[in-house]
Structure formats: structure tokens, C-alpha cells
PDB file of N, CA and C in Angstrom:
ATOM      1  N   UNK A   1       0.847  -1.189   0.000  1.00  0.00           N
ATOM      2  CA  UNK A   1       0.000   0.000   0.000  1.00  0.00           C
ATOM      3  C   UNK A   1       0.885   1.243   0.000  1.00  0.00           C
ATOM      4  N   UNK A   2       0.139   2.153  -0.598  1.00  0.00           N
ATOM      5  CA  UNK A   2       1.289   3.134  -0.946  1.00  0.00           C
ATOM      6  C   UNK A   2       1.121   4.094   0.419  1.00  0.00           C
ATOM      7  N   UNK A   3       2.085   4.822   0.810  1.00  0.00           N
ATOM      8  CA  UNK A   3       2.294   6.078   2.223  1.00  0.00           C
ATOM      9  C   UNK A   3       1.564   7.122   1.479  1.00  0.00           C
ATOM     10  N   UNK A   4       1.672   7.926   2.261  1.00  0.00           N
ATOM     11  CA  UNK A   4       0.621   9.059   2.401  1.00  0.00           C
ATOM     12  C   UNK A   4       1.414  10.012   1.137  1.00  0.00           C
ATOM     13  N   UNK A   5       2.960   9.762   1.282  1.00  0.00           N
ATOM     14  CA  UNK A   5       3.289  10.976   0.358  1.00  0.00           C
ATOM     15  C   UNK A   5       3.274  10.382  -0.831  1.00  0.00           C
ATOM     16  N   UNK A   6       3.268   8.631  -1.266  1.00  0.00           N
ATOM     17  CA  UNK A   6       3.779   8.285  -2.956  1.00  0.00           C
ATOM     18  C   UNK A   6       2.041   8.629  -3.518  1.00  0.00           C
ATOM     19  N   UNK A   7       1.140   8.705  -2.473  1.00  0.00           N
ATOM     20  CA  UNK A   7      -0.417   9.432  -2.858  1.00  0.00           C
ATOM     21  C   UNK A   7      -0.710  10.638  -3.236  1.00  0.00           C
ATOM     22  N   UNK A   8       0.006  11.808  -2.239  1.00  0.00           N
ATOM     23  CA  UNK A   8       0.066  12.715  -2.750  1.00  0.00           C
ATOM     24  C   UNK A   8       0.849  13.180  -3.665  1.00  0.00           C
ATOM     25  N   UNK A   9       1.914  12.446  -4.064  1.00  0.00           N
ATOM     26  CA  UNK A   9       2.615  12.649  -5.399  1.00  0.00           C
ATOM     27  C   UNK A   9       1.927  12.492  -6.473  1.00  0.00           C
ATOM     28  N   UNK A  10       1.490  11.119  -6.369  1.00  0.00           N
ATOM     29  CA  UNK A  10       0.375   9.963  -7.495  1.00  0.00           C
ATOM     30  C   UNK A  10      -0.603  11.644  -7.947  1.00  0.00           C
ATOM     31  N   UNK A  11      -1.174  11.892  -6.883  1.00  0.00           N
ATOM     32  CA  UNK A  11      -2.751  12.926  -6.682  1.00  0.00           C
ATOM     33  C   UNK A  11      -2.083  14.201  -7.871  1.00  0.00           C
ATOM     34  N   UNK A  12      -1.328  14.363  -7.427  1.00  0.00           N
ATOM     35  CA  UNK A  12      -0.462  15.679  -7.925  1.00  0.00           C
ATOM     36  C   UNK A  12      -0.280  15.534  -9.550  1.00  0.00           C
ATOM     37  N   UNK A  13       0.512  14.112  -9.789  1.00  0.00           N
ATOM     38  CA  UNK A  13       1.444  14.249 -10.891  1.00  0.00           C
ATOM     39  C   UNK A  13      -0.451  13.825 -11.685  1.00  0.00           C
ATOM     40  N   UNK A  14      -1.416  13.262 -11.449  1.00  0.00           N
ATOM     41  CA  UNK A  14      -2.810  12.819 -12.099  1.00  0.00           C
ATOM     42  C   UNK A  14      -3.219  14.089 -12.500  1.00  0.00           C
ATOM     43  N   UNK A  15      -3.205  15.152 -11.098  1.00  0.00           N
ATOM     44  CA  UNK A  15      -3.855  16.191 -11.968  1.00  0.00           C
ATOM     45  C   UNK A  15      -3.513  17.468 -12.530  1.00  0.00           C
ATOM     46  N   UNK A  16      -1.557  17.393 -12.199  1.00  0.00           N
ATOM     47  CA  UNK A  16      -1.059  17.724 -13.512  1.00  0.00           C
ATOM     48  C   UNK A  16      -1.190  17.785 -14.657  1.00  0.00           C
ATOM     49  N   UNK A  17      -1.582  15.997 -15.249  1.00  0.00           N
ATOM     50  CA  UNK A  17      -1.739  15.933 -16.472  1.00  0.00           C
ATOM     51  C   UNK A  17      -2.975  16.095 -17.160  1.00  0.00           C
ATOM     52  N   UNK A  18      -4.196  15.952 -16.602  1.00  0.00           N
ATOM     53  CA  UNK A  18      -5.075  16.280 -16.582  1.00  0.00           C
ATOM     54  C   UNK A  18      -5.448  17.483 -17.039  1.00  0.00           C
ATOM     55  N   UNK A  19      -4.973  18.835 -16.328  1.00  0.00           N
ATOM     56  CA  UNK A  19      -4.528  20.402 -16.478  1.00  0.00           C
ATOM     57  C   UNK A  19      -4.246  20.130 -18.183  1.00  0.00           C
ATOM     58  N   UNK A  20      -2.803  19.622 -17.935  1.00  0.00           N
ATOM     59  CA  UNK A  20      -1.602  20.195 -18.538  1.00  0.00           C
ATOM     60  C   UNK A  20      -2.486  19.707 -19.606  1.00  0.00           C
ATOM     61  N   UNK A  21      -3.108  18.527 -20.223  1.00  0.00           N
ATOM     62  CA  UNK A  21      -3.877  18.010 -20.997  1.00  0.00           C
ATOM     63  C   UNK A  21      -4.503  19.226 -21.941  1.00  0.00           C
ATOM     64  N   UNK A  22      -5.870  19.719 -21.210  1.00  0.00           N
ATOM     65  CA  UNK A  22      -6.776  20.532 -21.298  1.00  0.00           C
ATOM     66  C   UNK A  22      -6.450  21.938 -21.778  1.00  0.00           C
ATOM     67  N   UNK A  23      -5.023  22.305 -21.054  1.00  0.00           N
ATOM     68  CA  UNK A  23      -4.754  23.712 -21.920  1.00  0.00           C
ATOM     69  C   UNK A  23      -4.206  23.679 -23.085  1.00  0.00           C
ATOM     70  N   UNK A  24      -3.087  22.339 -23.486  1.00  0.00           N
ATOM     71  CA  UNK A  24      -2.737  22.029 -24.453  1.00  0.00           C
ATOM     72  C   UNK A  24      -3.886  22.036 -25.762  1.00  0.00           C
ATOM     73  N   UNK A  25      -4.812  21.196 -25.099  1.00  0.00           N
ATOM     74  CA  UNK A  25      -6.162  20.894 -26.354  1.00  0.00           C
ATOM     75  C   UNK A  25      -6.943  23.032 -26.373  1.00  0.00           C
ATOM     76  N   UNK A  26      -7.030  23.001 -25.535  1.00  0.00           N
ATOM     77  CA  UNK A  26      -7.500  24.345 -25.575  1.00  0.00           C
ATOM     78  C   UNK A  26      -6.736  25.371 -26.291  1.00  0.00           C
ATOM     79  N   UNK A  27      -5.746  25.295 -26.379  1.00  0.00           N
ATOM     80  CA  UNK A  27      -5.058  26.152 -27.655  1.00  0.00           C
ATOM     81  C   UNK A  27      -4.198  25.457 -28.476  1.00  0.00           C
ATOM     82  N   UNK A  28      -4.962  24.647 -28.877  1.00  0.00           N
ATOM     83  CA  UNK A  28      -5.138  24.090 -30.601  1.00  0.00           C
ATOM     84  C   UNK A  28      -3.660  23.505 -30.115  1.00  0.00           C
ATOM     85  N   UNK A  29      -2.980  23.343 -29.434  1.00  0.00           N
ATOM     86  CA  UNK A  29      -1.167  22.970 -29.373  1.00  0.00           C
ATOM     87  C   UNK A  29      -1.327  21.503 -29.545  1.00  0.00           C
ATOM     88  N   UNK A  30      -1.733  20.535 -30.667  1.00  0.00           N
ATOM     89  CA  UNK A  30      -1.829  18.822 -30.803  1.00  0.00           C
ATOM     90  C   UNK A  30      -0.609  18.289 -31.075  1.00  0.00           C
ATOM     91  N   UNK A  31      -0.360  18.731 -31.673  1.00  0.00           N
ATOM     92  CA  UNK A  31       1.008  18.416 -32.334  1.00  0.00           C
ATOM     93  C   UNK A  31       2.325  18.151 -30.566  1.00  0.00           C
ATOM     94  N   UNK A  32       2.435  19.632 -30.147  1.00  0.00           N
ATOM     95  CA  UNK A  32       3.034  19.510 -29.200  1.00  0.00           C
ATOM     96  C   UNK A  32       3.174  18.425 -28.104  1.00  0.00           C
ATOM     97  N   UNK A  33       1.081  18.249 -28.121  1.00  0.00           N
ATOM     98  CA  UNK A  33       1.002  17.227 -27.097  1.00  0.00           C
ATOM     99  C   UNK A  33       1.366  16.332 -27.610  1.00  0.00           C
ATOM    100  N   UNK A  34       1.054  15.984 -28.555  1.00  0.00           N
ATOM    101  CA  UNK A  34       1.314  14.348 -28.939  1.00  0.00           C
ATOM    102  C   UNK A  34       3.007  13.980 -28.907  1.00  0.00           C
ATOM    103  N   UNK A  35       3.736  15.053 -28.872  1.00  0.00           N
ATOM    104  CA  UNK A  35       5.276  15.022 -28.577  1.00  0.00           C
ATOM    105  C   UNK A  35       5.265  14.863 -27.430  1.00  0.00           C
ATOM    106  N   UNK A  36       4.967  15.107 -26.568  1.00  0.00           N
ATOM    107  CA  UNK A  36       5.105  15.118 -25.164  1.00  0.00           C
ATOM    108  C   UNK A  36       4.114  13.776 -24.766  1.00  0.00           C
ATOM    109  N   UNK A  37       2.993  13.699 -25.420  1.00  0.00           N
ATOM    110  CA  UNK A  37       2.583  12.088 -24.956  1.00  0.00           C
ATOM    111  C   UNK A  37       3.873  10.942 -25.237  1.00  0.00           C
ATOM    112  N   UNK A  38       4.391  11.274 -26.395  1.00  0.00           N
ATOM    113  CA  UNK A  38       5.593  10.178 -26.807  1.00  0.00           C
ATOM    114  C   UNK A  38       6.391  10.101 -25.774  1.00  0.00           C
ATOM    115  N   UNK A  39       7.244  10.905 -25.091  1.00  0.00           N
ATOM    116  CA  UNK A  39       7.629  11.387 -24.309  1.00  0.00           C
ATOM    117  C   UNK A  39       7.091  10.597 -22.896  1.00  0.00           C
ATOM    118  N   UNK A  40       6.259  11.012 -22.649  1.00  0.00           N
ATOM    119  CA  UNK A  40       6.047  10.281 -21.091  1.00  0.00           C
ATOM    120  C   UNK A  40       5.484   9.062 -21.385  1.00  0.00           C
ATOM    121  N   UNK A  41       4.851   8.240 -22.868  1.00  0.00           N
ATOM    122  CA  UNK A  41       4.702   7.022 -22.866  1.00  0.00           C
ATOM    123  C   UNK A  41       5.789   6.373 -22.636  1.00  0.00           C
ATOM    124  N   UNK A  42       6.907   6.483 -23.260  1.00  0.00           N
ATOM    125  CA  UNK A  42       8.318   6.051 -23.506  1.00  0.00           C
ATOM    126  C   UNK A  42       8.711   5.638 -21.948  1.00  0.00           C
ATOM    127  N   UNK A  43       8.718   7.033 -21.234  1.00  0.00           N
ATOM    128  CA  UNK A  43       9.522   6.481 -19.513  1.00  0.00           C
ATOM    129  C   UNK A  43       8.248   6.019 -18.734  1.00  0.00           C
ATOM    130  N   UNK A  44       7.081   5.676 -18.853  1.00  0.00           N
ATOM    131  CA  UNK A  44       6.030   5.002 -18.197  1.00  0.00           C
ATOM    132  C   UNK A  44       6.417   3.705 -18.409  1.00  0.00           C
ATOM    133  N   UNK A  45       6.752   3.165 -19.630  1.00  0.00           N
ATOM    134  CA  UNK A  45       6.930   2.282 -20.165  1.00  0.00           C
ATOM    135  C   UNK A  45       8.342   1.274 -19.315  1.00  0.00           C
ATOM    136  N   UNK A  46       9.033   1.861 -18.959  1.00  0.00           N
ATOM    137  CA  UNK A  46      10.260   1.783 -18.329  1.00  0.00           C
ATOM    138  C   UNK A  46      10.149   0.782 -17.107  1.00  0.00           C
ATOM    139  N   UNK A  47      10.666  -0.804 -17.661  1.00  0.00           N
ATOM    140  CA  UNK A  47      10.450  -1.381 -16.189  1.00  0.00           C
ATOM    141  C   UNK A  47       9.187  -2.045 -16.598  1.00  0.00           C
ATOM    142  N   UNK A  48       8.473  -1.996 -17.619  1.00  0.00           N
ATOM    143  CA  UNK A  48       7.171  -3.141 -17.729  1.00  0.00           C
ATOM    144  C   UNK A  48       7.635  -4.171 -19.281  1.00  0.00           C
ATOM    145  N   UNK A  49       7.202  -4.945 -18.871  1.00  0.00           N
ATOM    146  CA  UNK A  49       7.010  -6.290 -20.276  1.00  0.00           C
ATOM    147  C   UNK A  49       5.968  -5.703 -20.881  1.00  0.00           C
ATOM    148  N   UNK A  50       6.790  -6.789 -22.444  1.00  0.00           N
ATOM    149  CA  UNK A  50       5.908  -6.684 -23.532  1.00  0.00           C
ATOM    150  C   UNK A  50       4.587  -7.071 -22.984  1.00  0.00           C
ATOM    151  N   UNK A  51       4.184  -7.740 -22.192  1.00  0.00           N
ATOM    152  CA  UNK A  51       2.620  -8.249 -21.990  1.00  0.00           C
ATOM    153  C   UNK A  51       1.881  -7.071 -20.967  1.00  0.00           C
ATOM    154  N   UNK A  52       2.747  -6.544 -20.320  1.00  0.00           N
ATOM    155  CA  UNK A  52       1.958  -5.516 -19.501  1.00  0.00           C
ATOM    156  C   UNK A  52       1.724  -4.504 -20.610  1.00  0.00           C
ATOM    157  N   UNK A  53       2.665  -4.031 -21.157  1.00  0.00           N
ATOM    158  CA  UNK A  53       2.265  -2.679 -22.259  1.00  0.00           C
ATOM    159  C   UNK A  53       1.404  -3.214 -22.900  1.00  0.00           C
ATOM    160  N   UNK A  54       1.117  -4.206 -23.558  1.00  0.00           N
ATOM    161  CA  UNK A  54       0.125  -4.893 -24.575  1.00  0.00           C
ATOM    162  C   UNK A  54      -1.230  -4.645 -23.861  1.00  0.00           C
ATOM    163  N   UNK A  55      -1.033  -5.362 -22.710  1.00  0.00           N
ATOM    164  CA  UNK A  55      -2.418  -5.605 -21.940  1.00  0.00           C
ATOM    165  C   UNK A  55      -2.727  -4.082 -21.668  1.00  0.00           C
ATOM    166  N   UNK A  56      -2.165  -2.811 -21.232  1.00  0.00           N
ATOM    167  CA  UNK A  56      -2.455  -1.263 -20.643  1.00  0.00           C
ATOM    168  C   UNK A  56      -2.886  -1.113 -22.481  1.00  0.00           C
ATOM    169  N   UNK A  57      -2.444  -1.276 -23.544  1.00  0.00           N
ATOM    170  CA  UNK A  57      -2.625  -0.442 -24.625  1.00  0.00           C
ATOM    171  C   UNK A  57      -3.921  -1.239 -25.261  1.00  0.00           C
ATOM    172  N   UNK A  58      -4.241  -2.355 -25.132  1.00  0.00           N
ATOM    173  CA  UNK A  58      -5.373  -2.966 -25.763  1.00  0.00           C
ATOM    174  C   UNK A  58      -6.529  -2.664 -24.479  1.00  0.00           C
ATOM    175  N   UNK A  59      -6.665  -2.326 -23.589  1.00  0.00           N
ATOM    176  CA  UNK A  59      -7.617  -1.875 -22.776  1.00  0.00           C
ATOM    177  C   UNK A  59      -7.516  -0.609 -23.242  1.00  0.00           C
ATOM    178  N   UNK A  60      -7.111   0.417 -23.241  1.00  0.00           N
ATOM    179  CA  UNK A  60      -6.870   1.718 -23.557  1.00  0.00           C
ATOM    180  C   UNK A  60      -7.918   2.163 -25.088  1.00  0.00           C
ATOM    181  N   UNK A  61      -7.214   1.114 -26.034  1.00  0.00           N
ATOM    182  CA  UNK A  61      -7.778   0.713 -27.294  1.00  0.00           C
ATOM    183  C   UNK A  61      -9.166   0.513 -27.209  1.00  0.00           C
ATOM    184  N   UNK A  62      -9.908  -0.252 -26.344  1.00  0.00           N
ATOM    185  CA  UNK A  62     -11.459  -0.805 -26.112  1.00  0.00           C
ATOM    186  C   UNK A  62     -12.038   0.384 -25.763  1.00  0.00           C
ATOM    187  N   UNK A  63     -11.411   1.444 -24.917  1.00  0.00           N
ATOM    188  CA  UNK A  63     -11.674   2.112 -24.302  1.00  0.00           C
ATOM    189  C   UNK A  63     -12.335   3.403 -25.077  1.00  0.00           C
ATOM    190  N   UNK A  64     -11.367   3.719 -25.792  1.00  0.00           N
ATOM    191  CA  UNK A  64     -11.349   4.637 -26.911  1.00  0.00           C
ATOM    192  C   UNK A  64     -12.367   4.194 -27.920  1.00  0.00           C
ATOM    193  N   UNK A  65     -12.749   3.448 -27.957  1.00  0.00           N
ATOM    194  CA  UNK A  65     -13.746   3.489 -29.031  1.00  0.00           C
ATOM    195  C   UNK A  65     -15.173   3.457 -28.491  1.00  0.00           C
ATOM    196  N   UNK A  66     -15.065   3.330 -27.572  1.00  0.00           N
ATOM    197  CA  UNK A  66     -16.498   3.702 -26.749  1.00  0.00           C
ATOM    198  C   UNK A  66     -16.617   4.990 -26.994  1.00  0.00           C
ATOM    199  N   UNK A  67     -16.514   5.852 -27.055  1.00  0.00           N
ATOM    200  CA  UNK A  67     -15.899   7.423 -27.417  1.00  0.00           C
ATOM    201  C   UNK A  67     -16.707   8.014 -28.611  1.00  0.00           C
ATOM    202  N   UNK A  68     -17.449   8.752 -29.071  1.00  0.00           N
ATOM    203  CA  UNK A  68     -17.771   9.209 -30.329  1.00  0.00           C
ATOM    204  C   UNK A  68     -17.306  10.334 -30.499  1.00  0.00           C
ATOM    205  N   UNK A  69     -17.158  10.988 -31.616  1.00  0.00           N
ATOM    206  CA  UNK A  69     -16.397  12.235 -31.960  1.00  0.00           C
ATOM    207  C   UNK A  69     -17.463  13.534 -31.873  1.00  0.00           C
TER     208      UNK A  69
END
């Protein structure tokens, strides 16, 4: 179980991206994000197997298409 502070880190760095997300899309900056998604997919990635990334990106995948435009 995680301590009180790897939570409030977790809490923090969630709604960082979240933010950081939203202003990006809010002024048209896609391009940027999607550099910077590469970017933190890459070191998320760090430390997991091919079957964990598979399994996080094919849920992700199901996920997304529930989604309409």
C-alpha cells in the first residue's frame, strides 16, 4: 500500500496531467502534445514487459472506441 506521500505525489502528478492536458487541447497545441505524450509514454513504459504494455494499450484501445467524436 502506498504512504501518504507516494499518494500525494500519485494525486499531484494525475492532476497535472489532466490540467496540462486541457490547456494544451484548448489552444489548438496537438502536435506539441502528442510530442510530449511520446515522451512520457516512452519512460512510463520503463520497467514493464511486452505483456503488460500490450495488456495497458489494448484496454486503452477498447476504451477509446467507446468514445464518439
Amino acid at each position: 500500500m502506498a504512504n501518504e506521500r507516494e499518494m500525494k505525489k500519485w494525486q499531484e502528478d494525475s492532476l497535472f496531467e489532466n490540467i496540462f492536458a486541457q490547456e494544451m487541447l484548448a489552444a489548438n497545441k496537438l502536435n506539441g502534445y502528442m510530442q510530449y505524450l511520446a515522451v512520457t509514454n516512452a519512460k512510463a513504459m520503463n520497467g514493464m514487459t511486452a505483456d503488460e504494455i500490450d495488456a495497458v494499450k489494448k484496454r486503452a484501445e477498447e476504451t477509446a472506441k467507446k468514445y464518439k467524436e
